[in-house]
PDB file of N, CA and C in Angstrom:
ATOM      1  N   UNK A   1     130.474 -66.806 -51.989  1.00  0.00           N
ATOM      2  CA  UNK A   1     129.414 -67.583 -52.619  1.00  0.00           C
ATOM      3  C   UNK A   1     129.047 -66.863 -53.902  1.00  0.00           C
ATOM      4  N   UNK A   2     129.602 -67.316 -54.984  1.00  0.00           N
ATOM      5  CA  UNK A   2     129.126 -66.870 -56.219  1.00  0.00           C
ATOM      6  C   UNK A   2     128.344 -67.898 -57.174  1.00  0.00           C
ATOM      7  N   UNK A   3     127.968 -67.192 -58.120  1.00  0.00           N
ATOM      8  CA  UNK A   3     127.103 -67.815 -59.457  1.00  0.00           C
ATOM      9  C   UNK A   3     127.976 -67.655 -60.503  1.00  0.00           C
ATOM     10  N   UNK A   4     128.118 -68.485 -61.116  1.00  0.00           N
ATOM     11  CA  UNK A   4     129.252 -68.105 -62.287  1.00  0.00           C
ATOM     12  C   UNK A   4     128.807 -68.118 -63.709  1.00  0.00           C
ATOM     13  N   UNK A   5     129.194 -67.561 -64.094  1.00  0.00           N
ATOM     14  CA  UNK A   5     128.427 -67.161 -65.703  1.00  0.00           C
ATOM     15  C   UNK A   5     127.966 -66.246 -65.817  1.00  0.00           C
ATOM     16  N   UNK A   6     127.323 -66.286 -67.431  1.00  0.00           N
ATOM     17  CA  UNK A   6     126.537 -64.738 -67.035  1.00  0.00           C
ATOM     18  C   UNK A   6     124.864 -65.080 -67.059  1.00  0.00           C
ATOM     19  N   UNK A   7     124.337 -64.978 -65.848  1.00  0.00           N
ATOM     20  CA  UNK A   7     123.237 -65.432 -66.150  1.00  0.00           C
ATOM     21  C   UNK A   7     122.055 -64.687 -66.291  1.00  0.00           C
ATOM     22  N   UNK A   8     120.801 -65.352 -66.583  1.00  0.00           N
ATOM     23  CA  UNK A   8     119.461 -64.158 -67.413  1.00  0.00           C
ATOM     24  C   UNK A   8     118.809 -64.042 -66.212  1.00  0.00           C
ATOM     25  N   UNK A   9     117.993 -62.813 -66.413  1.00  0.00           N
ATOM     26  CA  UNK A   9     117.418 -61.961 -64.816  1.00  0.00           C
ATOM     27  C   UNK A   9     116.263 -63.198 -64.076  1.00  0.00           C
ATOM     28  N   UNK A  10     116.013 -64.258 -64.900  1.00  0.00           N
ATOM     29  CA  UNK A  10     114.902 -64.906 -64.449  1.00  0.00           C
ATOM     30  C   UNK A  10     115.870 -65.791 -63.605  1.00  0.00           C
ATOM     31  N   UNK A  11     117.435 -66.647 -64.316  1.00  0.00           N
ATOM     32  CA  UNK A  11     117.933 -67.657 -63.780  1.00  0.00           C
ATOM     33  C   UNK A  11     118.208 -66.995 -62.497  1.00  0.00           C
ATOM     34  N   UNK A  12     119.157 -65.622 -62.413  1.00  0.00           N
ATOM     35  CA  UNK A  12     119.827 -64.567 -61.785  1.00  0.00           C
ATOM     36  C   UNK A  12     118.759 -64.661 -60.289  1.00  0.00           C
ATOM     37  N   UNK A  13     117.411 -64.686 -60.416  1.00  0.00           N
ATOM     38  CA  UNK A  13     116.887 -64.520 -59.306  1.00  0.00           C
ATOM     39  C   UNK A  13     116.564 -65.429 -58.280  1.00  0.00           C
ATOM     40  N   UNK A  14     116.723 -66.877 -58.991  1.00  0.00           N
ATOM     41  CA  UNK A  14     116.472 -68.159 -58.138  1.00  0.00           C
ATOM     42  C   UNK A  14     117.642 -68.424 -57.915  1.00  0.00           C
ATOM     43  N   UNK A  15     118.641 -68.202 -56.603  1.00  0.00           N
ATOM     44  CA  UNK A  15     119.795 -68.254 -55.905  1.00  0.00           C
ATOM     45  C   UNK A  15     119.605 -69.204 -54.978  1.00  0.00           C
ATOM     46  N   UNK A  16     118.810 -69.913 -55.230  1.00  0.00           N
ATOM     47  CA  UNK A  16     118.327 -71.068 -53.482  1.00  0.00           C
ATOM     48  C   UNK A  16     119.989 -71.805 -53.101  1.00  0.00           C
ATOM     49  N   UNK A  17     121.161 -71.635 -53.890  1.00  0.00           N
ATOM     50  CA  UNK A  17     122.565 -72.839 -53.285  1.00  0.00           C
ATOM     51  C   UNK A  17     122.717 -70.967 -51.981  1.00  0.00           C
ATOM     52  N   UNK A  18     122.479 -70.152 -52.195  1.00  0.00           N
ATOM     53  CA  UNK A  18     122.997 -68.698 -51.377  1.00  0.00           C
ATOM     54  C   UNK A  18     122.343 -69.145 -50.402  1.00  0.00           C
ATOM     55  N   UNK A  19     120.451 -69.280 -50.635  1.00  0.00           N
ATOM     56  CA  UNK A  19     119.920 -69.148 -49.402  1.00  0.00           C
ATOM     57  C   UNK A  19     120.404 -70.144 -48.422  1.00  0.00           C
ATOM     58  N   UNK A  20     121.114 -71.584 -48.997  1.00  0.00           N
ATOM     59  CA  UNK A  20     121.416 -72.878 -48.294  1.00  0.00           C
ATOM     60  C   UNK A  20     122.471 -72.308 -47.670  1.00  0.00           C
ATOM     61  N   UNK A  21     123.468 -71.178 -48.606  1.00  0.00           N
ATOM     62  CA  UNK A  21     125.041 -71.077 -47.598  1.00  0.00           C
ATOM     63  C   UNK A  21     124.816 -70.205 -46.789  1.00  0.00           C
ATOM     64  N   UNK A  22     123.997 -69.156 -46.695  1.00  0.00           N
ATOM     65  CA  UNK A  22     123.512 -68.144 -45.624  1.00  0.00           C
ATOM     66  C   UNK A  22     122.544 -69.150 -44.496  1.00  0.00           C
ATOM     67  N   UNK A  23     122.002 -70.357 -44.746  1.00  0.00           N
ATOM     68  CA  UNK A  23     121.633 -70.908 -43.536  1.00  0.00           C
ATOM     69  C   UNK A  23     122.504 -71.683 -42.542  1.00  0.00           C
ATOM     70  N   UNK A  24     123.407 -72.245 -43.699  1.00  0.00           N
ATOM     71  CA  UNK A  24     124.409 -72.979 -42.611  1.00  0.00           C
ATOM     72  C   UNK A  24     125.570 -71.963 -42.520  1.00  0.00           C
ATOM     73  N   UNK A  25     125.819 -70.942 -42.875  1.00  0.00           N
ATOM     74  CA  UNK A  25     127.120 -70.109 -42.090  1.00  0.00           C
ATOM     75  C   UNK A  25     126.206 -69.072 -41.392  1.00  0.00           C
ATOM     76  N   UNK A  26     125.112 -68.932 -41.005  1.00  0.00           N
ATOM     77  CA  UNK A  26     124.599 -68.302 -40.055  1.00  0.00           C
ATOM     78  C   UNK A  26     124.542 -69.370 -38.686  1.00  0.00           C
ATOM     79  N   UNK A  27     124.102 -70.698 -38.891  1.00  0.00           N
ATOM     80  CA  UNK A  27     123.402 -71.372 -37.865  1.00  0.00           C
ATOM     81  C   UNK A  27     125.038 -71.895 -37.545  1.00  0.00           C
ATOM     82  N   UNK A  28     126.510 -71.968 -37.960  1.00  0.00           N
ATOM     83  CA  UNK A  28     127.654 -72.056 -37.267  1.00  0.00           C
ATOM     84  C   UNK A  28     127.834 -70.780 -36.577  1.00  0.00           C
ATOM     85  N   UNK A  29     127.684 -69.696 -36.946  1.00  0.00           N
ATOM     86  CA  UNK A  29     127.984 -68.122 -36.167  1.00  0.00           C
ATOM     87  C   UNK A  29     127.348 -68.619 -35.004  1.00  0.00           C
ATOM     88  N   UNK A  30     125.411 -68.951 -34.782  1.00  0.00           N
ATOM     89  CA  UNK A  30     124.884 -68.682 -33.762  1.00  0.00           C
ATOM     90  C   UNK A  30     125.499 -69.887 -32.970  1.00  0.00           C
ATOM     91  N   UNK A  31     126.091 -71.112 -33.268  1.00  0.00           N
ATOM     92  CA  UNK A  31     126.662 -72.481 -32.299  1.00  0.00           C
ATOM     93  C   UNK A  31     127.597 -71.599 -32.029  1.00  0.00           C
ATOM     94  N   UNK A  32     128.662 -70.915 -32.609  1.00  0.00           N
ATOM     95  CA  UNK A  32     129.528 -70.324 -31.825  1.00  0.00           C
ATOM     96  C   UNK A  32     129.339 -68.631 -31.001  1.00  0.00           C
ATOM     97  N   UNK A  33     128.663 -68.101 -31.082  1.00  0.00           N
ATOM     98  CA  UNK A  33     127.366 -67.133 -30.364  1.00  0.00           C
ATOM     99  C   UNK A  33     127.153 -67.829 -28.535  1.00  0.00           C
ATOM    100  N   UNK A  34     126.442 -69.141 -29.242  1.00  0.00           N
ATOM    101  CA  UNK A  34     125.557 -70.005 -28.185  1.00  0.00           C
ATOM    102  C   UNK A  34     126.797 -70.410 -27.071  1.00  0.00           C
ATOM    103  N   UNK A  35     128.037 -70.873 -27.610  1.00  0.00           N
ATOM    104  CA  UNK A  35     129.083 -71.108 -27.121  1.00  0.00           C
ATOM    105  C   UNK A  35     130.509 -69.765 -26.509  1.00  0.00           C
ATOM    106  N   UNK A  36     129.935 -68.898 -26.218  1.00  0.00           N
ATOM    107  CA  UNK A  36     130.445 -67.588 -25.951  1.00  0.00           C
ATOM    108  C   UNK A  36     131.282 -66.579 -26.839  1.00  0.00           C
ATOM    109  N   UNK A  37     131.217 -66.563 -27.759  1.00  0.00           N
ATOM    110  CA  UNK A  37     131.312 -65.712 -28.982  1.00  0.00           C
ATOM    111  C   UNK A  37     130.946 -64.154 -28.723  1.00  0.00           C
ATOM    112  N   UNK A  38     132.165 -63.271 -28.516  1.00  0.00           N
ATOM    113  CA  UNK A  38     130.999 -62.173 -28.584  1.00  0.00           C
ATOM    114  C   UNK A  38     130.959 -61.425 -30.177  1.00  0.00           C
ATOM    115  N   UNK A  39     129.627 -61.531 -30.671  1.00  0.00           N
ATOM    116  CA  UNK A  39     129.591 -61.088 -32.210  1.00  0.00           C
ATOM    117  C   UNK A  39     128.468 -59.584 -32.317  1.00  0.00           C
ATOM    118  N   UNK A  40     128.925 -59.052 -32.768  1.00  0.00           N
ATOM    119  CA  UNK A  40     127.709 -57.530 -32.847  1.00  0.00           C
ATOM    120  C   UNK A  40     127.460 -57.196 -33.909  1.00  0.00           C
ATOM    121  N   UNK A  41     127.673 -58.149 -34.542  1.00  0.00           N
ATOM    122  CA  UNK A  41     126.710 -57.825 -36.026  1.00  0.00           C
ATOM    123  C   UNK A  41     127.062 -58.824 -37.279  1.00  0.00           C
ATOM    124  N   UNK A  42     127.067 -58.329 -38.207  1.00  0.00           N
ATOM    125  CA  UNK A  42     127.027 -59.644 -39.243  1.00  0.00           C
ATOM    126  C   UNK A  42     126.873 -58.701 -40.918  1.00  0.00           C
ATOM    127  N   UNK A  43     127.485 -59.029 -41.486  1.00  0.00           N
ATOM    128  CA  UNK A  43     127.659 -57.822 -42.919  1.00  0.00           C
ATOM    129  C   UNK A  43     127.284 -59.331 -44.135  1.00  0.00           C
ATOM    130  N   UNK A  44     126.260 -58.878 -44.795  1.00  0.00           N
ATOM    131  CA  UNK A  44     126.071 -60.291 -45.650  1.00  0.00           C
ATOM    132  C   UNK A  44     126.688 -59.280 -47.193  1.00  0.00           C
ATOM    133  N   UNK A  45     127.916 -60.045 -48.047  1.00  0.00           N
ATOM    134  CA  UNK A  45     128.614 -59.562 -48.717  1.00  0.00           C
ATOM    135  C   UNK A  45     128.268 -60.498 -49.858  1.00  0.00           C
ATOM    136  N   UNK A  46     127.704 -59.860 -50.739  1.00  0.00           N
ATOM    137  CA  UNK A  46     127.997 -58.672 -50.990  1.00  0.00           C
ATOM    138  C   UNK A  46     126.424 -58.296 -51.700  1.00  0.00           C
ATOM    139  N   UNK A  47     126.165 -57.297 -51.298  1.00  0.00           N
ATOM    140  CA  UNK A  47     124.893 -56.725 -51.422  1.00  0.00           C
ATOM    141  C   UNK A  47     124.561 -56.342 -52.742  1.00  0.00           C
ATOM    142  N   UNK A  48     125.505 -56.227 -53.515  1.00  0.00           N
ATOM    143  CA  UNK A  48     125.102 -55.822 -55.399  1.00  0.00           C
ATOM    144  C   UNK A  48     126.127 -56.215 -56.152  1.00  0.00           C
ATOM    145  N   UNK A  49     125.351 -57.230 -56.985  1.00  0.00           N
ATOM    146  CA  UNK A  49     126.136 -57.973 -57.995  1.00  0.00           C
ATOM    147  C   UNK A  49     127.318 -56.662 -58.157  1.00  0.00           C
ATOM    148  N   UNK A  50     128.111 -56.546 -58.897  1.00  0.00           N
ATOM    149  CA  UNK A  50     129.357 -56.103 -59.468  1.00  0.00           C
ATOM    150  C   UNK A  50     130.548 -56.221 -60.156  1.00  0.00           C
ATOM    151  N   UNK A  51     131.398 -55.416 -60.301  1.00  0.00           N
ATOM    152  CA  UNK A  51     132.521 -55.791 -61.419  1.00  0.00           C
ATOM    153  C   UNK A  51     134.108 -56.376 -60.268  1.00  0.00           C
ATOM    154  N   UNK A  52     134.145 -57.357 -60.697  1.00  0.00           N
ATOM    155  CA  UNK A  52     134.796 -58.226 -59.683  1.00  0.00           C
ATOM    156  C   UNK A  52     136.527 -58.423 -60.841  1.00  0.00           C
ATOM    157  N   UNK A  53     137.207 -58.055 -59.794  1.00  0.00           N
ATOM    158  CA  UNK A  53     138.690 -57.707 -60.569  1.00  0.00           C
ATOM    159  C   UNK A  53     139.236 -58.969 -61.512  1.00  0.00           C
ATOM    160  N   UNK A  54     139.124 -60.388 -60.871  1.00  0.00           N
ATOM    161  CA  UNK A  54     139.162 -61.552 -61.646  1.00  0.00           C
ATOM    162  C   UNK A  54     138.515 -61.743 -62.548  1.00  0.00           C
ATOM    163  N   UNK A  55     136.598 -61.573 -62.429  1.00  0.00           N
ATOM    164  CA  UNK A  55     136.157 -62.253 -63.109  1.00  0.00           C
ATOM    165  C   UNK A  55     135.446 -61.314 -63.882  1.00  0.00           C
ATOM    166  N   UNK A  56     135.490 -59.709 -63.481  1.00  0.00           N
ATOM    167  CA  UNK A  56     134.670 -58.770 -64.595  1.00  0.00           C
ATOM    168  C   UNK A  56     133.157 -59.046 -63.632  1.00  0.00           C
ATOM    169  N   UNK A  57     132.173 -59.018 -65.221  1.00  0.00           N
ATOM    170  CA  UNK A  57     130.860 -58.860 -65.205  1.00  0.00           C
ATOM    171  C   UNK A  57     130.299 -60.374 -65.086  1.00  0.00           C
ATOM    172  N   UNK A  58     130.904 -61.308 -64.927  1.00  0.00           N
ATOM    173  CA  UNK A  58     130.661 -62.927 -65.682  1.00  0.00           C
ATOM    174  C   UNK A  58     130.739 -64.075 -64.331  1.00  0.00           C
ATOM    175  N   UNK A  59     130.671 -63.320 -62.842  1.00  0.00           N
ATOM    176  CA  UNK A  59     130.442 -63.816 -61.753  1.00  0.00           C
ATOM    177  C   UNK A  59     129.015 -63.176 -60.316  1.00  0.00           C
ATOM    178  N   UNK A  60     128.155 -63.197 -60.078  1.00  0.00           N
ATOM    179  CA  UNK A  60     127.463 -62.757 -59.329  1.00  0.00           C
ATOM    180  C   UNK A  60     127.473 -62.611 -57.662  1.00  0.00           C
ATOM    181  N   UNK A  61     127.861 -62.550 -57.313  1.00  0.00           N
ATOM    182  CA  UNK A  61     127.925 -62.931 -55.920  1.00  0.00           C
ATOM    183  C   UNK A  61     127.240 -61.987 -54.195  1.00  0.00           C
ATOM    184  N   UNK A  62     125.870 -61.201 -55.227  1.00  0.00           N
ATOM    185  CA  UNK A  62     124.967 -60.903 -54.109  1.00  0.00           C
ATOM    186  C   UNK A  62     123.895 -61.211 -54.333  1.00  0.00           C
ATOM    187  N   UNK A  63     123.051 -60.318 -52.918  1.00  0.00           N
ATOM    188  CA  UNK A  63     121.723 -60.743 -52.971  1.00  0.00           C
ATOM    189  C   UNK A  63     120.530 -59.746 -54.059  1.00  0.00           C
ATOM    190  N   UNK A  64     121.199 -59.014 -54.744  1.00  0.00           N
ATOM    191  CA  UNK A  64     120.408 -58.381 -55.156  1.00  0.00           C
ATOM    192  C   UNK A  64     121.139 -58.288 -57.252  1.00  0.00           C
ATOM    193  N   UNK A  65     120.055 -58.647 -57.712  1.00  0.00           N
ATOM    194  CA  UNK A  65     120.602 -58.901 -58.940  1.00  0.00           C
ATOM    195  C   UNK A  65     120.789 -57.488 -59.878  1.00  0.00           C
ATOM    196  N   UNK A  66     121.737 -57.094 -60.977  1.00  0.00           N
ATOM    197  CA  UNK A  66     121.640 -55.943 -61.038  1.00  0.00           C
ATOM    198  C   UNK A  66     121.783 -56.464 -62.754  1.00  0.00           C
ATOM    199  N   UNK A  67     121.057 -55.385 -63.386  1.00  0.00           N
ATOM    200  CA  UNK A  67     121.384 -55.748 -64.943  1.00  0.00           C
ATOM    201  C   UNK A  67     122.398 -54.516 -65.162  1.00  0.00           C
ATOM    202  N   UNK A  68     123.333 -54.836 -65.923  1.00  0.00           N
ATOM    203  CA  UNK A  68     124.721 -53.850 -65.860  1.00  0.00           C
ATOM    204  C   UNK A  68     124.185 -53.161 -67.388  1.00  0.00           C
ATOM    205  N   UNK A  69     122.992 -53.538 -68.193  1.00  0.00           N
ATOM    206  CA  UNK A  69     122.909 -52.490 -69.199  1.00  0.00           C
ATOM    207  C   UNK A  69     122.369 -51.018 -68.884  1.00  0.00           C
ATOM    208  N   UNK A  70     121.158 -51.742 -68.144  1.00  0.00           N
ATOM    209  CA  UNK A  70     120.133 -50.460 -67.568  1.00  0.00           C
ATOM    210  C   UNK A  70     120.783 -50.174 -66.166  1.00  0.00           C
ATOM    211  N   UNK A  71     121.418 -50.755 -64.845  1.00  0.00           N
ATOM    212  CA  UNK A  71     121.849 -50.810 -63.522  1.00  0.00           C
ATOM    213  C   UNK A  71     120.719 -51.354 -62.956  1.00  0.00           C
ATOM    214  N   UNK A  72     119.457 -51.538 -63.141  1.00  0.00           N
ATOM    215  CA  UNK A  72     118.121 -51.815 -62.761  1.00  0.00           C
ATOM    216  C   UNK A  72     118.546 -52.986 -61.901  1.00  0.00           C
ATOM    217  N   UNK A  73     118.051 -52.609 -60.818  1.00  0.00           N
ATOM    218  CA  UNK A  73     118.155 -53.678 -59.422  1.00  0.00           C
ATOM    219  C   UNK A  73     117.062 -54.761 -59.122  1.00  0.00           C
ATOM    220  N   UNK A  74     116.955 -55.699 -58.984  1.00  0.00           N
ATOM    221  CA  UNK A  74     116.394 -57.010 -58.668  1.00  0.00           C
ATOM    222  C   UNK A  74     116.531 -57.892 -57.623  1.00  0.00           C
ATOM    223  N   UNK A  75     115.732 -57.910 -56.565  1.00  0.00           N
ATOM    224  CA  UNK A  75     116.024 -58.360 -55.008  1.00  0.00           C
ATOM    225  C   UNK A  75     116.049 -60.290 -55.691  1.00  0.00           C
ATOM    226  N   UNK A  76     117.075 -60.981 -54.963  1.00  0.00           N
ATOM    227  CA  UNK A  76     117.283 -62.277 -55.798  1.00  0.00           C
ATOM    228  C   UNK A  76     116.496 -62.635 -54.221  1.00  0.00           C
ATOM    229  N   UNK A  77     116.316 -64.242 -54.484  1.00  0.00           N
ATOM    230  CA  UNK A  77     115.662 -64.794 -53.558  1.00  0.00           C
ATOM    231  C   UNK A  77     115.678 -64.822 -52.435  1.00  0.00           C
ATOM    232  N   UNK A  78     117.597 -64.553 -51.986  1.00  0.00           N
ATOM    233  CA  UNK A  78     118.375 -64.635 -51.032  1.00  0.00           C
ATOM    234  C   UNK A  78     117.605 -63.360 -50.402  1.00  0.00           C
ATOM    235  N   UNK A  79     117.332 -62.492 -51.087  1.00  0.00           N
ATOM    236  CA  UNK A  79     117.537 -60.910 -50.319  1.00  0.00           C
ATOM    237  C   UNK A  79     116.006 -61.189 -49.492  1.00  0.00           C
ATOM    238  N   UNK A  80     114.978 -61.859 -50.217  1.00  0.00           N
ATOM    239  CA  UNK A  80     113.590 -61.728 -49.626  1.00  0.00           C
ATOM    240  C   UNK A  80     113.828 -62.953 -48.551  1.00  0.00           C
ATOM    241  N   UNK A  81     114.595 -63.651 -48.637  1.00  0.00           N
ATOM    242  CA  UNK A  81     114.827 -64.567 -47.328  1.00  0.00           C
ATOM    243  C   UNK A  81     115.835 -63.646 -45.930  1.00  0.00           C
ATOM    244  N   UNK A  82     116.601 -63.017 -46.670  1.00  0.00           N
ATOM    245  CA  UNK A  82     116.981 -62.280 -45.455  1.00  0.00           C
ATOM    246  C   UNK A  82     116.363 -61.197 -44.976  1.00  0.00           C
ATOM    247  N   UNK A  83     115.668 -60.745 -45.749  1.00  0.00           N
ATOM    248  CA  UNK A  83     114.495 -59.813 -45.011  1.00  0.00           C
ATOM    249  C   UNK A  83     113.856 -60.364 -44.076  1.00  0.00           C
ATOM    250  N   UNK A  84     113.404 -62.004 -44.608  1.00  0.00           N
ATOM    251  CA  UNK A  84     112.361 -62.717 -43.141  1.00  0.00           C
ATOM    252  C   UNK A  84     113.279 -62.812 -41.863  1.00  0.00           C
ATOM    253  N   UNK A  85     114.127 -62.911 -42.384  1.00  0.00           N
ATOM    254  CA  UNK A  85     115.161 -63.439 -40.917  1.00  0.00           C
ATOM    255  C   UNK A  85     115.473 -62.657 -40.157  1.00  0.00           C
ATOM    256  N   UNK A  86     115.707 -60.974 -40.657  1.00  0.00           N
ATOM    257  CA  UNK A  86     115.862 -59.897 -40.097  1.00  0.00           C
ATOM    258  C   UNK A  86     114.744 -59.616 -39.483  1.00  0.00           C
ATOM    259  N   UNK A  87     113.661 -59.777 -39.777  1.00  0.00           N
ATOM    260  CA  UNK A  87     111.903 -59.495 -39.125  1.00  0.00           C
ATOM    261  C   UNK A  87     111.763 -60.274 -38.465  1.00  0.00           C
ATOM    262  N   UNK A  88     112.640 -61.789 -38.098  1.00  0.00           N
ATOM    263  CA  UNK A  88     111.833 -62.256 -37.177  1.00  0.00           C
ATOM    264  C   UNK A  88     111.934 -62.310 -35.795  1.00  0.00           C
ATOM    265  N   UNK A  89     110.939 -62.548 -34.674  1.00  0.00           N
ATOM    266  CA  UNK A  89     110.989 -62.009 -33.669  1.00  0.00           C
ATOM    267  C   UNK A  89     111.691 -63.091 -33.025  1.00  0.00           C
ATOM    268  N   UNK A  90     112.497 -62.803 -32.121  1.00  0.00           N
ATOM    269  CA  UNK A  90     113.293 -63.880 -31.172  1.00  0.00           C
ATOM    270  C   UNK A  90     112.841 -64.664 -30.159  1.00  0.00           C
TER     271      UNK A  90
END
């Protein structure tokens, strides 16, 4: 799940198409979970924007936005939604 372009730290942080693909490829894991799956964990990839061999600097594809002048890190929307999900109680 990437963002393509190069985009500005304000666009960079409203990721809501991530938070949509982290809801529906989580809620297929848990149908197949619910359906005897044994799963022990779950790695959400990729955790800091980066330099991606195809596309360089000019594709995004985590939850945490990074400006590659300064490295200065920026939790994108996705990341404060998976924080709730990780906190919440079962």
């Amino acid at each position: 799940m990437d963002d393509p372009g190069n985009l500005t730290l304000p666009a960079g942080l409203k990721d809501t198409a991530r938070i949509s693909y982290y809801k529906a490829y989580l809620a297929q894991l848990r149908k197949t979970m619910d359906d005897g799956a044994n799963v022990i964990g779950y790695f959400a990839w990729s955790l800091l924007d980066n330099f991606e061999w195809r596309l360089g600097y000019t594709s995004r594809f985590s939850i945490v936005y990074v400006d590659f002048k300064t490295l200065k890190r920026y939790p994108k929307m996705s990341a404060r939604w998976f924080q709730k999900l990780l906190h919440r109680q079962p």
